[in-house]
PDB file of N, CA and C in Angstrom:
ATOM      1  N   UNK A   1     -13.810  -2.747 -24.321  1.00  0.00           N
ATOM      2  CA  UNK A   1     -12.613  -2.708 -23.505  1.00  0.00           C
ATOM      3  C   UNK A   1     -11.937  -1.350 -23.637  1.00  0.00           C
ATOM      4  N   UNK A   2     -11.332  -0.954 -22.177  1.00  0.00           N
ATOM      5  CA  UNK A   2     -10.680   0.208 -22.356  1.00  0.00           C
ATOM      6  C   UNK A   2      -8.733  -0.287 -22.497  1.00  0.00           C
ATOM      7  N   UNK A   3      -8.392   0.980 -23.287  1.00  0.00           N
ATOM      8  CA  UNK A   3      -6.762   0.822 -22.420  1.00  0.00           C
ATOM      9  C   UNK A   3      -6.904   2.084 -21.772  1.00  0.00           C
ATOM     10  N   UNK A   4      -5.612   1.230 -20.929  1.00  0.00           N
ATOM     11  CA  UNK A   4      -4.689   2.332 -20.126  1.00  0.00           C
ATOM     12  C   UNK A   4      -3.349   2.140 -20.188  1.00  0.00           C
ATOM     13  N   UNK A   5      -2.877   3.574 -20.456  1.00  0.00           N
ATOM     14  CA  UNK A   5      -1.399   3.061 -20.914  1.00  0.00           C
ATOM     15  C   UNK A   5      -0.200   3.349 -19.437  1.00  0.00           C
ATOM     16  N   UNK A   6       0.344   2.580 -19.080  1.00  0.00           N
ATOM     17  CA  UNK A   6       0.520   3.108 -17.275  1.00  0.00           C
ATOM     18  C   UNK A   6       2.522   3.107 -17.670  1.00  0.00           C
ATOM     19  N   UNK A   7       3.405   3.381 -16.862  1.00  0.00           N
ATOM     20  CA  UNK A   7       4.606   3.570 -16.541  1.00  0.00           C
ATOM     21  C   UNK A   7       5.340   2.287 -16.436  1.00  0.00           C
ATOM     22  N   UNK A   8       4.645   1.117 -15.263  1.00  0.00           N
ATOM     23  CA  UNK A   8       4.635   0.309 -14.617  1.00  0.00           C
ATOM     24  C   UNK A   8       4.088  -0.811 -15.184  1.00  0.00           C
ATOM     25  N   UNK A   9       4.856  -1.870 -15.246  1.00  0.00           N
ATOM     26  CA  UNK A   9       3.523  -3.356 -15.256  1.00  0.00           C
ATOM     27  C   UNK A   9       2.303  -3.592 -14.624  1.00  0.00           C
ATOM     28  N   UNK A  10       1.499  -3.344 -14.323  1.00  0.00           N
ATOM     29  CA  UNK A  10       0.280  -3.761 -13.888  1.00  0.00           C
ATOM     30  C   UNK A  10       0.314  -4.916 -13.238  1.00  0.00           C
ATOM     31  N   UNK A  11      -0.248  -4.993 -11.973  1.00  0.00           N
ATOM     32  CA  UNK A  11       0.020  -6.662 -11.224  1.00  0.00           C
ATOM     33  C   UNK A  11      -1.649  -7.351 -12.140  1.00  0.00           C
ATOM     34  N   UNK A  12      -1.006  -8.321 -12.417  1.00  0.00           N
ATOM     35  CA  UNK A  12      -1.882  -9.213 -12.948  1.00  0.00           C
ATOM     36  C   UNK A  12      -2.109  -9.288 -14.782  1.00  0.00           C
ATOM     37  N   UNK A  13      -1.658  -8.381 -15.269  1.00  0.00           N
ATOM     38  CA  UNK A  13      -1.760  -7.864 -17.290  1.00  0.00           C
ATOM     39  C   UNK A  13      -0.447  -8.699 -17.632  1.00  0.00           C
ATOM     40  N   UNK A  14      -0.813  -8.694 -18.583  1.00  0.00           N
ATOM     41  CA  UNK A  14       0.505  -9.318 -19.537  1.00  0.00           C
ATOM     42  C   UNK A  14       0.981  -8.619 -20.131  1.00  0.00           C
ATOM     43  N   UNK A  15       0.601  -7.559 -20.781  1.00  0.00           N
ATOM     44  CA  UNK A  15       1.361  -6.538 -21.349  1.00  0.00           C
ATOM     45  C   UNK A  15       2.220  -5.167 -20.296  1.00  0.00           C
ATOM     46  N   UNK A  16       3.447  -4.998 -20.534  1.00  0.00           N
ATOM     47  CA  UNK A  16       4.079  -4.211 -19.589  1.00  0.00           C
ATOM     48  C   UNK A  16       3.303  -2.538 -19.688  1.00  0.00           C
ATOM     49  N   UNK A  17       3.174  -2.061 -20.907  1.00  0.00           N
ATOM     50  CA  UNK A  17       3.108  -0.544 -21.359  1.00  0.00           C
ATOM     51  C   UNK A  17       1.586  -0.697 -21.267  1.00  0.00           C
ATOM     52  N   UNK A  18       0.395  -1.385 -22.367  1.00  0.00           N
ATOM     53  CA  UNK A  18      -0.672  -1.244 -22.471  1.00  0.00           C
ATOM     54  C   UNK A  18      -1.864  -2.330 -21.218  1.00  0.00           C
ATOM     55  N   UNK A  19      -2.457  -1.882 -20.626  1.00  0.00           N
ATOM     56  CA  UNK A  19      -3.347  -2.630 -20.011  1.00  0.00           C
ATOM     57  C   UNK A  19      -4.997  -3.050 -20.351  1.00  0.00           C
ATOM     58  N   UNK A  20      -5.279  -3.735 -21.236  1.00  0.00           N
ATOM     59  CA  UNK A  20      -6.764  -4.036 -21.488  1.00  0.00           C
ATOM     60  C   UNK A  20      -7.398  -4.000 -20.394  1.00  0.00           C
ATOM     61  N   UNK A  21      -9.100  -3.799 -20.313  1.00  0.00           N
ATOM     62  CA  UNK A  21      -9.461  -3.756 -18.680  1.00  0.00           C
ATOM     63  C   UNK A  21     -11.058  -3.570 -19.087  1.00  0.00           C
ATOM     64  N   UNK A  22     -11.986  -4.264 -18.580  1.00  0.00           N
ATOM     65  CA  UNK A  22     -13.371  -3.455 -18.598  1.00  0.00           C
ATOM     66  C   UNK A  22     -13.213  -2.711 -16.927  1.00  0.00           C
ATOM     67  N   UNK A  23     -13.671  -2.049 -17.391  1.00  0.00           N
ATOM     68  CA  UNK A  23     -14.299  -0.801 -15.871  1.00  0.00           C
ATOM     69  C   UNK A  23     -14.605  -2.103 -14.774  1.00  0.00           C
ATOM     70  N   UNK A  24     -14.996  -3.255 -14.569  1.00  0.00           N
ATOM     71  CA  UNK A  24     -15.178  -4.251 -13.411  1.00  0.00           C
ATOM     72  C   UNK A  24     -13.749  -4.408 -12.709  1.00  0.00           C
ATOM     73  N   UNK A  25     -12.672  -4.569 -13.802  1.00  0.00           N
ATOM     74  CA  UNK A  25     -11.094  -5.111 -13.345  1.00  0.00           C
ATOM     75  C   UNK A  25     -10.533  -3.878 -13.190  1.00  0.00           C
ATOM     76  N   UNK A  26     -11.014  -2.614 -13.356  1.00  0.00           N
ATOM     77  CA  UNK A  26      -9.543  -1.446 -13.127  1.00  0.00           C
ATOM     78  C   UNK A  26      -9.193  -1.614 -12.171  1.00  0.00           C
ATOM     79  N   UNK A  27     -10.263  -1.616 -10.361  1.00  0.00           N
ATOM     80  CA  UNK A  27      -9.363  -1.941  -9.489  1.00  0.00           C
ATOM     81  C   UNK A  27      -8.348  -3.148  -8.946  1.00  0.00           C
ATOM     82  N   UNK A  28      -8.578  -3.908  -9.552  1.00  0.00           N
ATOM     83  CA  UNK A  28      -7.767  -5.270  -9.565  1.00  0.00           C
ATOM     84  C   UNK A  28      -6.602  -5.069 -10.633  1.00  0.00           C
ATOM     85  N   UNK A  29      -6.380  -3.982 -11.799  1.00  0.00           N
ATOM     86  CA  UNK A  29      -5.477  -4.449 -12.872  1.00  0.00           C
ATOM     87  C   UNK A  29      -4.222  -3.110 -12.847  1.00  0.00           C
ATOM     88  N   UNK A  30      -4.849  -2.038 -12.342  1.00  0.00           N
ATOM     89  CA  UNK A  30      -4.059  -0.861 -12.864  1.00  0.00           C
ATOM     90  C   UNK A  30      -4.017  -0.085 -11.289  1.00  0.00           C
ATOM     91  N   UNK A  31      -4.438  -0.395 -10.205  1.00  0.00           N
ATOM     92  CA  UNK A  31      -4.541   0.394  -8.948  1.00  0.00           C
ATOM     93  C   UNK A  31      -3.399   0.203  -8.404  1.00  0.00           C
ATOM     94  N   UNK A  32      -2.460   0.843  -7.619  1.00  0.00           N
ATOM     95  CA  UNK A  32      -1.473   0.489  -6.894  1.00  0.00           C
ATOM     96  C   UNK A  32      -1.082   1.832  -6.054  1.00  0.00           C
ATOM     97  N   UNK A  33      -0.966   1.653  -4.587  1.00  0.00           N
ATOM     98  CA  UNK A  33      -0.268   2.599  -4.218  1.00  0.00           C
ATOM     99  C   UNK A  33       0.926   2.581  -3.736  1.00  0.00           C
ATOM    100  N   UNK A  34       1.126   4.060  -3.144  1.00  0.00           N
ATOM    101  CA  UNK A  34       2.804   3.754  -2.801  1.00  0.00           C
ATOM    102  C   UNK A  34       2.258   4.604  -1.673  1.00  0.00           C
ATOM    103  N   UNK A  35       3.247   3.750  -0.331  1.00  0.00           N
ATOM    104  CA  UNK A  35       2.490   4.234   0.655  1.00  0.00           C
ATOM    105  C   UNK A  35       4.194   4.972   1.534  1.00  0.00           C
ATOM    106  N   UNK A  36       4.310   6.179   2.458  1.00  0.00           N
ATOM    107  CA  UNK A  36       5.481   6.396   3.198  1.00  0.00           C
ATOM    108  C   UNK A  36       5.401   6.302   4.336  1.00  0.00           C
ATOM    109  N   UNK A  37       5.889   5.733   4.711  1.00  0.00           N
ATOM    110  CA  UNK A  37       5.734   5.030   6.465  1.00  0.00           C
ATOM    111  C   UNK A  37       7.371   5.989   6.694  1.00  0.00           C
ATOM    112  N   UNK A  38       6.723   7.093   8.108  1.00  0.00           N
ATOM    113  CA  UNK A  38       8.014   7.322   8.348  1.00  0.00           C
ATOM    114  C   UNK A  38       8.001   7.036  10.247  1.00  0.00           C
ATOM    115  N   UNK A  39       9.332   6.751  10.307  1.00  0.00           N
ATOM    116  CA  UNK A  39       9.537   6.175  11.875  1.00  0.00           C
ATOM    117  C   UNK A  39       9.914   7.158  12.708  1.00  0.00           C
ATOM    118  N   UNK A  40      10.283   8.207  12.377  1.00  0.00           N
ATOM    119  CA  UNK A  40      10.723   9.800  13.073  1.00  0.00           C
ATOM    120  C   UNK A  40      11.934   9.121  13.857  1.00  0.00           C
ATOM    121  N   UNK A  41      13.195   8.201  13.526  1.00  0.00           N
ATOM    122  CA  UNK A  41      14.350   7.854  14.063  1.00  0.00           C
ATOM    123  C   UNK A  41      15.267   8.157  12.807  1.00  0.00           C
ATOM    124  N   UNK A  42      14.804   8.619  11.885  1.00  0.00           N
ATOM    125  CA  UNK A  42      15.453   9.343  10.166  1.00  0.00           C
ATOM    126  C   UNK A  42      15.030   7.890   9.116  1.00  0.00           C
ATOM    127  N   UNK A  43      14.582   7.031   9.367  1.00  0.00           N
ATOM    128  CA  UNK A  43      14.211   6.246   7.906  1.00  0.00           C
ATOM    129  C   UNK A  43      12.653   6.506   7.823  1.00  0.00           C
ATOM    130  N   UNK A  44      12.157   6.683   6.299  1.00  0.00           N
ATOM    131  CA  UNK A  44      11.345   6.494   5.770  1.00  0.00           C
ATOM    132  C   UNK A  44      11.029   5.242   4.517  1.00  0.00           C
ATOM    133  N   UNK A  45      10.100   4.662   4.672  1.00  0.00           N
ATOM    134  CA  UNK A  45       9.836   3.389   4.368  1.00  0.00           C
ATOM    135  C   UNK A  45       9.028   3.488   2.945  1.00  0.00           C
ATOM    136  N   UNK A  46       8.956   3.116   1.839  1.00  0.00           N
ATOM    137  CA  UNK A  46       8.218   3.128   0.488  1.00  0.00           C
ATOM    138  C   UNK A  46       7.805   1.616   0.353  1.00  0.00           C
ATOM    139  N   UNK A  47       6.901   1.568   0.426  1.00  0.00           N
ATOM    140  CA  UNK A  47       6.004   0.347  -0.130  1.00  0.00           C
ATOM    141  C   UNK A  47       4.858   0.438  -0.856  1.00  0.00           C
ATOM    142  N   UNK A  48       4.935  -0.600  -1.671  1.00  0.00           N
ATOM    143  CA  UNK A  48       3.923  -0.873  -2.837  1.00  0.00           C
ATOM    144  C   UNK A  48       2.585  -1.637  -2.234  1.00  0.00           C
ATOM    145  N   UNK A  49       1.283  -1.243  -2.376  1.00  0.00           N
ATOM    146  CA  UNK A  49       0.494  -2.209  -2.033  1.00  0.00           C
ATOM    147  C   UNK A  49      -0.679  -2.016  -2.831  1.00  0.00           C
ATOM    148  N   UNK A  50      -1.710  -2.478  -2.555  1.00  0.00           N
ATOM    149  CA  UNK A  50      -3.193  -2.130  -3.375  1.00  0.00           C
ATOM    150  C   UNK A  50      -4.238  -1.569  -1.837  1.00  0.00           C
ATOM    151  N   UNK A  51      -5.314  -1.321  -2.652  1.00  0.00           N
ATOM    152  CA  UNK A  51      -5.943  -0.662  -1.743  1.00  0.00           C
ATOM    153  C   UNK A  51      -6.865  -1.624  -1.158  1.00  0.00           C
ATOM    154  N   UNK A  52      -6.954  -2.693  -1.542  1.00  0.00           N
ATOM    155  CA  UNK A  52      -7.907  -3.442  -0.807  1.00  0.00           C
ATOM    156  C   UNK A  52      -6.812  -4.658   0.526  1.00  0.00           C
ATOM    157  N   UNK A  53      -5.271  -4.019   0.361  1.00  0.00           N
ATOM    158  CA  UNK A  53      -4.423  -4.937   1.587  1.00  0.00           C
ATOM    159  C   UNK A  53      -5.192  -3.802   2.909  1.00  0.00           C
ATOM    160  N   UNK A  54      -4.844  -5.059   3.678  1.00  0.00           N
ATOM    161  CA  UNK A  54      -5.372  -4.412   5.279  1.00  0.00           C
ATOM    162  C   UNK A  54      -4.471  -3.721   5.765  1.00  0.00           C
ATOM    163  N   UNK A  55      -4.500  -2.950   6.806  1.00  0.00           N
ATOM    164  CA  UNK A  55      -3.272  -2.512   7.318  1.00  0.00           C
ATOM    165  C   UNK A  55      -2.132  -4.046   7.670  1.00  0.00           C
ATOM    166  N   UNK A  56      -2.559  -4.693   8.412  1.00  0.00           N
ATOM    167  CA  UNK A  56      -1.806  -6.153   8.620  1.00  0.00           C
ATOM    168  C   UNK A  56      -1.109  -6.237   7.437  1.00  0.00           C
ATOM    169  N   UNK A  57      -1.278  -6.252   6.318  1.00  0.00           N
ATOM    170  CA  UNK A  57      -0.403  -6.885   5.180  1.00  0.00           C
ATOM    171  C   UNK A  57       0.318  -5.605   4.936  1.00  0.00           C
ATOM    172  N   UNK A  58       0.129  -4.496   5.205  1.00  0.00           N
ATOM    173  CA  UNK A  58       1.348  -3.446   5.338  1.00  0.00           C
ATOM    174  C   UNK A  58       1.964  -3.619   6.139  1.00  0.00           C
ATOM    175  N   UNK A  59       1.511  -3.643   7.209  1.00  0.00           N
ATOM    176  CA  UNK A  59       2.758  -4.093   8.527  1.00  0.00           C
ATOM    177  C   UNK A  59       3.792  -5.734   8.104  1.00  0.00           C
ATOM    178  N   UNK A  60       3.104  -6.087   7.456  1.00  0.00           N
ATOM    179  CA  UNK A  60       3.788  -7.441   6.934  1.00  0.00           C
ATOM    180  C   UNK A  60       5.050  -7.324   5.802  1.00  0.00           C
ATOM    181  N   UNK A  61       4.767  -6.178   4.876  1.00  0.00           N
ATOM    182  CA  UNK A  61       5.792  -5.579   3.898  1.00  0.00           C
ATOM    183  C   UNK A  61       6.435  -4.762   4.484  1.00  0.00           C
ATOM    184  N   UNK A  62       6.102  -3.972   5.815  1.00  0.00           N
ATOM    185  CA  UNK A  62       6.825  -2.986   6.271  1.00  0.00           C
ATOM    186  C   UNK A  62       7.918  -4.033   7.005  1.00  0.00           C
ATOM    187  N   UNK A  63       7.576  -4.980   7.602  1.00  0.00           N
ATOM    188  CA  UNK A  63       8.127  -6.138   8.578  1.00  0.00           C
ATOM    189  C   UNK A  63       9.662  -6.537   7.792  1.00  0.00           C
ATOM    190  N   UNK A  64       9.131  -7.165   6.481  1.00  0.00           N
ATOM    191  CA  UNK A  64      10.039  -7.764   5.837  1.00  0.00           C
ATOM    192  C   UNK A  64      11.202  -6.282   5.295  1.00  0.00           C
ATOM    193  N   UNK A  65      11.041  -5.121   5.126  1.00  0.00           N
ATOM    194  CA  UNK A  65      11.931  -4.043   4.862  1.00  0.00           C
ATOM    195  C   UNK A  65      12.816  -3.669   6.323  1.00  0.00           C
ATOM    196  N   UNK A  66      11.875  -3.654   7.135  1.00  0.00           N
ATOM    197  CA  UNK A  66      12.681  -2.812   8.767  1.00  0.00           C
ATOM    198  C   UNK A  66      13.145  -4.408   9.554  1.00  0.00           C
ATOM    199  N   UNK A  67      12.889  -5.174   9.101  1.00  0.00           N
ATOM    200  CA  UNK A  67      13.631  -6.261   9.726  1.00  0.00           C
ATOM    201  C   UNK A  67      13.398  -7.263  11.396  1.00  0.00           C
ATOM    202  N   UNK A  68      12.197  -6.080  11.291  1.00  0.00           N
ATOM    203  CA  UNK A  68      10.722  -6.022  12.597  1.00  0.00           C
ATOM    204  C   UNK A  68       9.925  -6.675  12.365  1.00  0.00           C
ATOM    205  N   UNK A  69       9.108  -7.567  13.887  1.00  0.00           N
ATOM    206  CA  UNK A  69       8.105  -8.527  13.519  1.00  0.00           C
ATOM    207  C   UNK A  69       6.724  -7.532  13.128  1.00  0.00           C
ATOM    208  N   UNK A  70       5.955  -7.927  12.216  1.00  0.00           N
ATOM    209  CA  UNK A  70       4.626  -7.270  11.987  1.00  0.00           C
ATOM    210  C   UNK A  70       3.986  -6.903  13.172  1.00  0.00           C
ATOM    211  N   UNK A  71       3.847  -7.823  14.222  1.00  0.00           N
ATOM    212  CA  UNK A  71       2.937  -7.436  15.799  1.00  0.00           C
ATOM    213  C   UNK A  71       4.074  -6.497  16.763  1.00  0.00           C
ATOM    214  N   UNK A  72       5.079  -6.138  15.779  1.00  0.00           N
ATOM    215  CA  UNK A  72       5.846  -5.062  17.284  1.00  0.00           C
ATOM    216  C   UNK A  72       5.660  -3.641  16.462  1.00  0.00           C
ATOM    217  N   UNK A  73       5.090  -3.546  15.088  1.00  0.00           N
ATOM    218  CA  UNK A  73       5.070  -2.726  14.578  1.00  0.00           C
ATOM    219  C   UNK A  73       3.244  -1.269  15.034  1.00  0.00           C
ATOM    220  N   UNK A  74       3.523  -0.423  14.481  1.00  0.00           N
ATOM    221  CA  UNK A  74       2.033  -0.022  14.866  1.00  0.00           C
ATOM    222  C   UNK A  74       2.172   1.400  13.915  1.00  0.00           C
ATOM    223  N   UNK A  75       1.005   1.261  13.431  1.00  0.00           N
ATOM    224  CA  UNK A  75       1.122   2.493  12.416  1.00  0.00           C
ATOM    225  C   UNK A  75      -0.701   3.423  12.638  1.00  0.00           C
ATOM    226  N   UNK A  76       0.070   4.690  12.498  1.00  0.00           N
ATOM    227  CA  UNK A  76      -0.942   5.689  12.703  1.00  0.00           C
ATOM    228  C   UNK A  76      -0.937   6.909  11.947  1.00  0.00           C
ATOM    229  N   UNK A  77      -1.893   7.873  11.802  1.00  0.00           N
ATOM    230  CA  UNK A  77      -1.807   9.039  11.833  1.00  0.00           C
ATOM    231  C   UNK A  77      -2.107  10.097  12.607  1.00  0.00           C
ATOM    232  N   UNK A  78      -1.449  10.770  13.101  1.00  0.00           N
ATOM    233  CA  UNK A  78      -1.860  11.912  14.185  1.00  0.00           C
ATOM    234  C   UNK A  78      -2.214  10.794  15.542  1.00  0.00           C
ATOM    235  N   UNK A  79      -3.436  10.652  16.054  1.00  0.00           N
ATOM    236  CA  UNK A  79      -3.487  10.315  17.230  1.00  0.00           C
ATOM    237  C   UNK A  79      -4.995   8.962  16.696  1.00  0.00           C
ATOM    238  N   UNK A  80      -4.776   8.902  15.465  1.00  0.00           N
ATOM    239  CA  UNK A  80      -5.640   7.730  14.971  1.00  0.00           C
ATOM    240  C   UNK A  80      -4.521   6.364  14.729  1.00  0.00           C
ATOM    241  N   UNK A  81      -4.559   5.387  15.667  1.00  0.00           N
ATOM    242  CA  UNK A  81      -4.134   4.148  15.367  1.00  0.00           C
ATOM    243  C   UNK A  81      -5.051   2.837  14.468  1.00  0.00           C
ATOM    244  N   UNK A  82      -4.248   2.834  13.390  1.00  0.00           N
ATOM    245  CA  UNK A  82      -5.141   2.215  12.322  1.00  0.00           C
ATOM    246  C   UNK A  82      -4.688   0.561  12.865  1.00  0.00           C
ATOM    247  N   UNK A  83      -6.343  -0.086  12.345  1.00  0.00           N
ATOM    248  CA  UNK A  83      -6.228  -1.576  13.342  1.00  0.00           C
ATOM    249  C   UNK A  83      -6.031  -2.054  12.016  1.00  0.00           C
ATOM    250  N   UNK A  84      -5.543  -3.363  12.476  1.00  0.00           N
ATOM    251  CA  UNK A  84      -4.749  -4.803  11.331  1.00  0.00           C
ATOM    252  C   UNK A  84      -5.692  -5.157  10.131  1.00  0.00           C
ATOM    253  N   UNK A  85      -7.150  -5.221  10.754  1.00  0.00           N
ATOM    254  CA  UNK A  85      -8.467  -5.881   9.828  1.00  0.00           C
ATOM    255  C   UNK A  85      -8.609  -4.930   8.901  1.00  0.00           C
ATOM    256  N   UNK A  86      -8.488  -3.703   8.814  1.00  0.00           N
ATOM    257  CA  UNK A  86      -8.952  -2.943   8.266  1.00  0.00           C
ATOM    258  C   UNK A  86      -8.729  -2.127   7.374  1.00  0.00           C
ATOM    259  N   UNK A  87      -8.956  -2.281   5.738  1.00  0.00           N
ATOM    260  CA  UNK A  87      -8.537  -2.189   4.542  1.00  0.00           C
ATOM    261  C   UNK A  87      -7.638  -0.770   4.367  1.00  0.00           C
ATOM    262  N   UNK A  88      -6.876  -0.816   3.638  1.00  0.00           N
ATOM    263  CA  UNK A  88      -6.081   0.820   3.480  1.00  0.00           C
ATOM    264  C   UNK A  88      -7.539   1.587   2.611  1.00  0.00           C
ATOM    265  N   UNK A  89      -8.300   1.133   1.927  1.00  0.00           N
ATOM    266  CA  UNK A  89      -9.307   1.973   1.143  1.00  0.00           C
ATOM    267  C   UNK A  89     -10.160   2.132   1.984  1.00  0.00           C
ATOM    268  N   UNK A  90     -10.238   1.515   3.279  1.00  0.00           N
ATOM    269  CA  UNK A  90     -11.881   1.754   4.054  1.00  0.00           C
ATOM    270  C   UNK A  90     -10.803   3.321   5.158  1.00  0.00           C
ATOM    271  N   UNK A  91     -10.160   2.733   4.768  1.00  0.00           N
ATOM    272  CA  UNK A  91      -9.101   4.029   5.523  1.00  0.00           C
ATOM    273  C   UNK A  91      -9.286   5.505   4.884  1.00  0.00           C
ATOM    274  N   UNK A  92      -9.077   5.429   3.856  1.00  0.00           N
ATOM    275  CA  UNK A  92      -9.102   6.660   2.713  1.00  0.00           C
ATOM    276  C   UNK A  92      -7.757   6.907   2.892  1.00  0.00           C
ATOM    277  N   UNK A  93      -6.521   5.795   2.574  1.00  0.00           N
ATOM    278  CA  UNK A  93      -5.553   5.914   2.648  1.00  0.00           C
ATOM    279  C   UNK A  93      -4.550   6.105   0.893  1.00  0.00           C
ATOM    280  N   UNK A  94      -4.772   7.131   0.466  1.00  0.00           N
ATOM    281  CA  UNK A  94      -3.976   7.100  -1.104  1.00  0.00           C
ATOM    282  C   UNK A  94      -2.645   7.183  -1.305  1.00  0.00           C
ATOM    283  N   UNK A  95      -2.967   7.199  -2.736  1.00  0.00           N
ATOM    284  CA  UNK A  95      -1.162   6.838  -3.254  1.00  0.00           C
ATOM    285  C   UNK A  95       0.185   8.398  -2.612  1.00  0.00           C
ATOM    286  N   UNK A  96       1.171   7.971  -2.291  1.00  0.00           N
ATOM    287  CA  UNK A  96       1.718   8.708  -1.609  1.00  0.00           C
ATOM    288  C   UNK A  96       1.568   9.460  -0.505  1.00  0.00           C
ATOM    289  N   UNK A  97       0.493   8.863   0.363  1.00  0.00           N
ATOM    290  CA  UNK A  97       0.358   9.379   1.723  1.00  0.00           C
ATOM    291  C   UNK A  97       1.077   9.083   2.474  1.00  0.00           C
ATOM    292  N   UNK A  98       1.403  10.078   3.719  1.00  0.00           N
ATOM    293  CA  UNK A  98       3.096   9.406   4.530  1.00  0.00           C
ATOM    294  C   UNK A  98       1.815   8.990   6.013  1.00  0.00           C
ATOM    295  N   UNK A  99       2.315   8.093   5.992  1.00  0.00           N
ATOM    296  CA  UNK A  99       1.784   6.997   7.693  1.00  0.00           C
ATOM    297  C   UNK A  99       3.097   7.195   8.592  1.00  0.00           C
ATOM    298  N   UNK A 100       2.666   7.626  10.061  1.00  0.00           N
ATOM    299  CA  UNK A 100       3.664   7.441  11.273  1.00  0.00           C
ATOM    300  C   UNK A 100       3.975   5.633  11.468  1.00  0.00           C
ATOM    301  N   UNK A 101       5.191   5.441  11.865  1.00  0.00           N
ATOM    302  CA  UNK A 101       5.237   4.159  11.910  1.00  0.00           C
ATOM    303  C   UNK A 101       6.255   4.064  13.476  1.00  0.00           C
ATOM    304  N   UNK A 102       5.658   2.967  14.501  1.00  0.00           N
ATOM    305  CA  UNK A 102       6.011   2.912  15.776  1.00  0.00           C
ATOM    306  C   UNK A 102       6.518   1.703  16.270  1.00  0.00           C
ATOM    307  N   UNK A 103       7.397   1.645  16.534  1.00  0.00           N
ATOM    308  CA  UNK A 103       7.896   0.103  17.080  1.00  0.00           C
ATOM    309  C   UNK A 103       7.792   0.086  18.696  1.00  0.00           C
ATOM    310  N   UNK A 104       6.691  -1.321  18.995  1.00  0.00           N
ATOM    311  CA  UNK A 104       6.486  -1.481  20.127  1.00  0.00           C
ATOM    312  C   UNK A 104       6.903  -2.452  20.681  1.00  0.00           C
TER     313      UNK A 104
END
């Protein structure tokens, strides 16, 4: 077993500071990103997710913060509109990357 000693609780560890883990669970025990959804109307959005949520379950945390239904929402980068099914990691979407965010 490895540790890792992280900032944060770990979703799923019992210990707050130290995280036990074989190399199978790191991405399940210690992964987390923080993602910035900005709306270009002056708010920018910080949410927590893992890399295996779809875009849908971001639009679902973004939903519950902006007060917007998930299906009026639409998030992209540049002139790539990222679809609902499709994982933030199949994206190559990392920790602190800023996402355009569009209300339709």
């Amino acid at each position: 077993m490895e540790k890792l000693a992280v900032n944060e609780e770990p979703i799923g560890c019992a210990a707050p500071a130290v995280c036990e883990f074989s190399s199978a669970s790191l991405h399940a025990c210690a992964v987390r990103l923080q993602v910035i959804c900005n709306d270009r109307l002056g708010k920018k959005i910080r949410v927590k997710c893992n890399p295996d949520d779809t875009v849908g379950d971001l639009k679902k945390l973004l939903a519950a913060q902006t007060g917007t239904r998930p299906e009026k929402l639409r998030i992209q980068k540049w002139y790539t509109v990222y679809k609902d099914h499709i994982t933030l990691e199949d994206y190559e979407i990392h920790d602190g990357m800023g996402l355009e965010l569009y209300y339709n």
